[in-house]
C-alpha atoms as a PDB file:
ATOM      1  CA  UNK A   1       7.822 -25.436 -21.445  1.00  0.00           C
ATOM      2  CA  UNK A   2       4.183 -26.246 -21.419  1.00  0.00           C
ATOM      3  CA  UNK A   3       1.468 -23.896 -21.749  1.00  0.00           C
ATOM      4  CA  UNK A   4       0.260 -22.238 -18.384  1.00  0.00           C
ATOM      5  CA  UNK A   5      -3.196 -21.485 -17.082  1.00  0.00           C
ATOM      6  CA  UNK A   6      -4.345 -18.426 -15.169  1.00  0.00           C
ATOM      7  CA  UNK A   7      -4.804 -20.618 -12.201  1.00  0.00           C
ATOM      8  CA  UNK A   8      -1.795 -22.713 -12.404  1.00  0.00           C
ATOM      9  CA  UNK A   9       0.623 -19.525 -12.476  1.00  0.00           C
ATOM     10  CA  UNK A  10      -1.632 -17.693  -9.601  1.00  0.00           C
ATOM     11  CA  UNK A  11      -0.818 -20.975  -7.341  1.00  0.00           C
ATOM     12  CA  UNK A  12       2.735 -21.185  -8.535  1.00  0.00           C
ATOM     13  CA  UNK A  13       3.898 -18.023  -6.633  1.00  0.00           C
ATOM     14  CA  UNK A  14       6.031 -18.385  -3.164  1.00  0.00           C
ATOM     15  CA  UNK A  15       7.249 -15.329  -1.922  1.00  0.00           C
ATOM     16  CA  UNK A  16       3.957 -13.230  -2.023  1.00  0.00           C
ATOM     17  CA  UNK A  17       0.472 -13.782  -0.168  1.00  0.00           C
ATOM     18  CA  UNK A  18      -2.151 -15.580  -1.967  1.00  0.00           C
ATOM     19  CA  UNK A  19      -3.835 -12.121  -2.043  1.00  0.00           C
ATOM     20  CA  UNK A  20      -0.924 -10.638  -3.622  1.00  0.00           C
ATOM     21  CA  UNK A  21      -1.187 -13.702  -6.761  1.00  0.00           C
ATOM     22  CA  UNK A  22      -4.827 -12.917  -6.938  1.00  0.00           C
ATOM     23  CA  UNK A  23      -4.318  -9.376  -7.750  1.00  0.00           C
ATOM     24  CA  UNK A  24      -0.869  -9.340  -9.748  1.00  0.00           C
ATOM     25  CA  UNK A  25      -1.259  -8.744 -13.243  1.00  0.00           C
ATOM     26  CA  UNK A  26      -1.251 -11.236 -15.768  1.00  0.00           C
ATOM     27  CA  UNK A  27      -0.079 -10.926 -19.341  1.00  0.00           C
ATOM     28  CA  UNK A  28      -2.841 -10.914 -22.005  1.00  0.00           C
ATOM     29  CA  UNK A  29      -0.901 -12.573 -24.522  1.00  0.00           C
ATOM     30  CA  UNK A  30      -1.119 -16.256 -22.573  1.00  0.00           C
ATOM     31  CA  UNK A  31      -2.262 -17.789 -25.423  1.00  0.00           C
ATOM     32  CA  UNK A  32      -0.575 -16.569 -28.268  1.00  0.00           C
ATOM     33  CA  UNK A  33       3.178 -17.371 -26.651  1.00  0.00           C
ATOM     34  CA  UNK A  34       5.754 -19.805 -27.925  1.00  0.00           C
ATOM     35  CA  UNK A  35       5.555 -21.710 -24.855  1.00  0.00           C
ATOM     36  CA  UNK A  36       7.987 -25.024 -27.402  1.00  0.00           C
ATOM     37  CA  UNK A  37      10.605 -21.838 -27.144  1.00  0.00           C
ATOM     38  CA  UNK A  38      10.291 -20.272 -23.448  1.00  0.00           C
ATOM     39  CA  UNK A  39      12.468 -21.954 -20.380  1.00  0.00           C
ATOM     40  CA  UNK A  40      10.471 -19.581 -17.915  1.00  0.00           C
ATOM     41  CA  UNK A  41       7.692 -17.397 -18.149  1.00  0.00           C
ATOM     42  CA  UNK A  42       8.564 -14.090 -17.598  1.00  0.00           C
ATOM     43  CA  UNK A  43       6.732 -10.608 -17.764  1.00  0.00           C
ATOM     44  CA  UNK A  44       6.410  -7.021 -16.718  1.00  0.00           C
ATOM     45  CA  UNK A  45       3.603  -5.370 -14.950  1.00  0.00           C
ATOM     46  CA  UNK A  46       1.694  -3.224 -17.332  1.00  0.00           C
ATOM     47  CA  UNK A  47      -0.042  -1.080 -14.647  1.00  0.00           C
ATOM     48  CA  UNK A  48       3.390  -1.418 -12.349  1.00  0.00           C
ATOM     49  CA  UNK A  49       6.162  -1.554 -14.267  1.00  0.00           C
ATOM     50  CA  UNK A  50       8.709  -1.766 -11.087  1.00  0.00           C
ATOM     51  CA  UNK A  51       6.946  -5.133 -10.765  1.00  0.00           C
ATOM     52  CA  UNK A  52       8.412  -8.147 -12.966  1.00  0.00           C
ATOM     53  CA  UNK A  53       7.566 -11.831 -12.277  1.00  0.00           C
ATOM     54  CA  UNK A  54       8.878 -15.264 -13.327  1.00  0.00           C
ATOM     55  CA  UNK A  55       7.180 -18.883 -13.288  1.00  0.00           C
ATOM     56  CA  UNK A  56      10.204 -21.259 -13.871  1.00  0.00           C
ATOM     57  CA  UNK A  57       8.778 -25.247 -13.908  1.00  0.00           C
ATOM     58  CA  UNK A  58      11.492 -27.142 -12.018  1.00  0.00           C
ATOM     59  CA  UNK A  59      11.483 -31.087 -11.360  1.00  0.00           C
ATOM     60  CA  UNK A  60      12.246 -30.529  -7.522  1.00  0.00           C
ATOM     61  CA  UNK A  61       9.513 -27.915  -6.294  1.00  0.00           C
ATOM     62  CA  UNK A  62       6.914 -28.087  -9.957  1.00  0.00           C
ATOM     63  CA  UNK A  63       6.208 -24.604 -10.588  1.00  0.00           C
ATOM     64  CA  UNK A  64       7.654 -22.154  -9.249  1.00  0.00           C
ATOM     65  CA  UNK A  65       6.634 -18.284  -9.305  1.00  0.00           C
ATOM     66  CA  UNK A  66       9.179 -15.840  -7.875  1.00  0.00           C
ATOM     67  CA  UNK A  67       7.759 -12.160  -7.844  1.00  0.00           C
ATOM     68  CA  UNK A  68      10.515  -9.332  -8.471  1.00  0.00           C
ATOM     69  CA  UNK A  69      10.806  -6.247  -7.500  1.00  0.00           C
ATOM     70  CA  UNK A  70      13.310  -4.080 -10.660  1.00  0.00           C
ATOM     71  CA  UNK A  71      15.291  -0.664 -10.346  1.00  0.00           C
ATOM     72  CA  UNK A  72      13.301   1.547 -12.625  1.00  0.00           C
ATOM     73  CA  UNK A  73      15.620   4.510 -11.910  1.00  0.00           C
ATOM     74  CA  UNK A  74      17.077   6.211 -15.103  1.00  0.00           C
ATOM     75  CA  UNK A  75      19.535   7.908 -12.899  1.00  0.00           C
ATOM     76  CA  UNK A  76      23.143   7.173 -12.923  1.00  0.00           C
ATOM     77  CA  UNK A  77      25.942   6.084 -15.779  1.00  0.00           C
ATOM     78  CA  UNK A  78      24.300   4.286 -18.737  1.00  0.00           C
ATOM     79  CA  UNK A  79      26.979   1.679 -18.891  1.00  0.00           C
ATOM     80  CA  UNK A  80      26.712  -2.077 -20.332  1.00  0.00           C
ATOM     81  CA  UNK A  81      25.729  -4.444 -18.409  1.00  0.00           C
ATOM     82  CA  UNK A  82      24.818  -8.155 -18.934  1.00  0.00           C
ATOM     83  CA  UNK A  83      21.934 -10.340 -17.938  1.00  0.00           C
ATOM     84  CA  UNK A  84      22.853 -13.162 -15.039  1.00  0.00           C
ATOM     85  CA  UNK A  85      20.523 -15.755 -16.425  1.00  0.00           C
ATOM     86  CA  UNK A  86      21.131 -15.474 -20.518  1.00  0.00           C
ATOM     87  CA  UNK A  87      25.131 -13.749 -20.233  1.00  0.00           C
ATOM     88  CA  UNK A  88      23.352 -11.010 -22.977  1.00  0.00           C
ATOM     89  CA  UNK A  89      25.273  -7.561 -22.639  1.00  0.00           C
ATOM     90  CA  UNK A  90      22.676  -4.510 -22.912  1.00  0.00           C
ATOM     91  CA  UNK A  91      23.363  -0.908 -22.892  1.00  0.00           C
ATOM     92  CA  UNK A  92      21.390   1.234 -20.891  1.00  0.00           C
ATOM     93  CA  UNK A  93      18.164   0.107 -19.458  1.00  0.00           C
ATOM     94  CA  UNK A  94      18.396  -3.226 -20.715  1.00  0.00           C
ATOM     95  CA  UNK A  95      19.361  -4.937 -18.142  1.00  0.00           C
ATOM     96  CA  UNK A  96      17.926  -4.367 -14.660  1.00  0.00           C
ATOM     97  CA  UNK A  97      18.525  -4.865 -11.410  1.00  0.00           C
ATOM     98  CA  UNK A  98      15.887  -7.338  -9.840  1.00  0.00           C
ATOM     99  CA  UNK A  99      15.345  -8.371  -6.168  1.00  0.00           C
ATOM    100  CA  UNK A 100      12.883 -10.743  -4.835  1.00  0.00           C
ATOM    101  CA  UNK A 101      11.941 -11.720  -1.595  1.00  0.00           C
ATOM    102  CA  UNK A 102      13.033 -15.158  -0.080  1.00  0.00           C
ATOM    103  CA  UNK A 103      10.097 -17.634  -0.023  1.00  0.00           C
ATOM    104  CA  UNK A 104       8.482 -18.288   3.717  1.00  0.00           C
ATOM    105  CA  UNK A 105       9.480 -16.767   6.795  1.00  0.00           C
ATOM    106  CA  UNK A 106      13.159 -15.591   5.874  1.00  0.00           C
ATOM    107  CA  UNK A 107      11.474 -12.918   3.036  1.00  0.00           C
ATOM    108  CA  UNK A 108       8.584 -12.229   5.254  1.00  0.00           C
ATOM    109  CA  UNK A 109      11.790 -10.882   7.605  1.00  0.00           C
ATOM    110  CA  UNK A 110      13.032  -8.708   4.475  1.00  0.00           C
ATOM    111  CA  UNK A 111      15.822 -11.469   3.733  1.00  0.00           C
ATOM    112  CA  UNK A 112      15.999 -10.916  -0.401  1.00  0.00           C
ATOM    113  CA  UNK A 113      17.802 -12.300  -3.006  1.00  0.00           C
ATOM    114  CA  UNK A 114      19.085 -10.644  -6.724  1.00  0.00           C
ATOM    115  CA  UNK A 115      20.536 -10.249  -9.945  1.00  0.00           C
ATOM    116  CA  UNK A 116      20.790  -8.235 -12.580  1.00  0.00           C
ATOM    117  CA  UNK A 117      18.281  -9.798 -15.668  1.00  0.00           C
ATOM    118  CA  UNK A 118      17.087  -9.016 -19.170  1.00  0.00           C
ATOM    119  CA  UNK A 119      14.382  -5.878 -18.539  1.00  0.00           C
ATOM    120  CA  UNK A 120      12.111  -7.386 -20.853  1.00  0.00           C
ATOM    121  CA  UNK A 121      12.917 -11.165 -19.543  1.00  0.00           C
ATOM    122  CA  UNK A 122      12.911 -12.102 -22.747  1.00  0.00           C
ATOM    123  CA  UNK A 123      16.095 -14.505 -22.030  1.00  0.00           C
ATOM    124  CA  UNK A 124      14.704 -17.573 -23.572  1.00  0.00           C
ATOM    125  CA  UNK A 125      14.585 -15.565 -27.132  1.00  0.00           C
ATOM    126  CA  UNK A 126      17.852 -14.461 -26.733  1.00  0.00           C
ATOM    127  CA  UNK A 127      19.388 -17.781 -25.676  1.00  0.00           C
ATOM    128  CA  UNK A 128      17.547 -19.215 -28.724  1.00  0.00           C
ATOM    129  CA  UNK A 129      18.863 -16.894 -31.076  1.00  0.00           C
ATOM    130  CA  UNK A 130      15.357 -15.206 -32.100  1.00  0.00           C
ATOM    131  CA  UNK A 131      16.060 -11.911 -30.628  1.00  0.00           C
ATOM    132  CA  UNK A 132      19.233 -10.231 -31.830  1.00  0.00           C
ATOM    133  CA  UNK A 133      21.807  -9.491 -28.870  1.00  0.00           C
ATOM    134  CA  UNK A 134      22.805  -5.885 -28.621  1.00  0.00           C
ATOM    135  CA  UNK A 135      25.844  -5.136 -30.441  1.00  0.00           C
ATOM    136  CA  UNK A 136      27.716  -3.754 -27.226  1.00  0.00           C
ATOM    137  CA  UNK A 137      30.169  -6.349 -26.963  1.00  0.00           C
ATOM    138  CA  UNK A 138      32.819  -7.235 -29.403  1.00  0.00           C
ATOM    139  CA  UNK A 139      32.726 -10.902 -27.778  1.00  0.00           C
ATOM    140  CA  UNK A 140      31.082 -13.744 -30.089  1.00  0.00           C
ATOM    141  CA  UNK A 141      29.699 -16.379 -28.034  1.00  0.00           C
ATOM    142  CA  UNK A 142      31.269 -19.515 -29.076  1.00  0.00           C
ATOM    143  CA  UNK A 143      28.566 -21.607 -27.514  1.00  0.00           C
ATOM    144  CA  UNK A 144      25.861 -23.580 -30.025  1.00  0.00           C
ATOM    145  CA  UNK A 145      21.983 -22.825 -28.996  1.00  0.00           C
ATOM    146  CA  UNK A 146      21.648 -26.002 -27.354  1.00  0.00           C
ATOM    147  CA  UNK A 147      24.338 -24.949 -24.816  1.00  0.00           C
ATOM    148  CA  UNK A 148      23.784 -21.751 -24.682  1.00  0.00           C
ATOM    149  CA  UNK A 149      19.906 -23.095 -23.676  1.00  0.00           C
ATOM    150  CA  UNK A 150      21.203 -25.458 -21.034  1.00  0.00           C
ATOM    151  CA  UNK A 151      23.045 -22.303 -19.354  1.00  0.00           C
ATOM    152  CA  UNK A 152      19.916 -20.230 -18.857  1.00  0.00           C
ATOM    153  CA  UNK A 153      17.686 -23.082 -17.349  1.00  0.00           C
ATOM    154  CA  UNK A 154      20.867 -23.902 -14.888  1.00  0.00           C
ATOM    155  CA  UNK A 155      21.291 -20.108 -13.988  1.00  0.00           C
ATOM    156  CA  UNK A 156      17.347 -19.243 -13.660  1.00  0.00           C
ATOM    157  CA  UNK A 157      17.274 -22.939 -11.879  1.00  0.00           C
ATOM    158  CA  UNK A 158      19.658 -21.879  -9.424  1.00  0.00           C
ATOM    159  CA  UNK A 159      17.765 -18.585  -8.918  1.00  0.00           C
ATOM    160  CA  UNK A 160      14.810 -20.329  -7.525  1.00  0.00           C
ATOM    161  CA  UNK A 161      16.854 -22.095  -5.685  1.00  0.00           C
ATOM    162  CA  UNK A 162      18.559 -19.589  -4.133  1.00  0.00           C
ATOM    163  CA  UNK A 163      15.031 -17.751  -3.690  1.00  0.00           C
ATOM    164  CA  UNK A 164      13.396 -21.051  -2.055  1.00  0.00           C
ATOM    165  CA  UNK A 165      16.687 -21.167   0.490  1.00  0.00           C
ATOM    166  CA  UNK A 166      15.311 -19.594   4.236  1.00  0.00           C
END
């Protein structure tokens, strides 16, 4: 992925008002990431931690910037769950539950989509093998990091996708 500006992710966003982009949050670390070894761009509001976003480059649409809305409820069973983008199982909080709104008129009249994804969204380390997966599951992936890689960008691809659909 190639290193984003403030600008370019502001403009990137489509299910929020230009307003809303203006005002959201940026991570301060923009120019001390890894952008070689990140498939998305992917962060959690400091000052509003049930707000996540992700800026996914695609070939169809260019950027793309999807804000999320995540579960931050500790209530309820802490079982295992696993990420739908990166297939990591995570016990506990780990893994949340995040909705976003559909882009254009369909969100605007509450139509959301969601899946359950990485808390952190750190999927790109974890499909790269720089952040250790959670020993919860006694099932090895059998798939090399190229593959495994390839999976995420299809699965966060067809995220957007299904986020663009009205």
């Amino acid at each position: 992925m190639d290193a984003l500006t403030e600008t370019q992710i502001r403009a990137s966003f489509v299910n929020c008002s230009k307003g809303e982009a203006k005002r959201l949050n940026l991570p301060s670390d923009l120019g001390d990431r890894d952008w070689d070894g990140l498939d998305f761009l992917g962060w959690v509001d400091p000052k509003a931690p049930q707000q996540s976003y992700l800026v996914v480059p695609t070939e169809e649409h260019g950027l793309v910037g999807i804000q999320l809305r995540r579960n931050t409820s500790t209530a309820g069973p802490r079982r295992a769950r696993m990420c739908s983008l990166c297939l990591t199982t995570h016990s506990g909080q780990g893994v949340s539950l995040m909705v976003a709104a559909r882009a254009g008129r369909s969100g605007r009249n509450g139509n959301s989509v969601g899946l359950d994804i990485c808390s952190a969204l750190e999927c790109s380390l974890y499909a790269r093998g720089r952040l250790k997966a959670p020993t919860v599951s006694a099932a090895h992936e059998t798939l090399s990091t190229d593959e495994r890689v390839a999976r995420l960008r299809r699965n966060v691809l067809a995220f957007v996708d299904r986020a663009l659909r009205s």
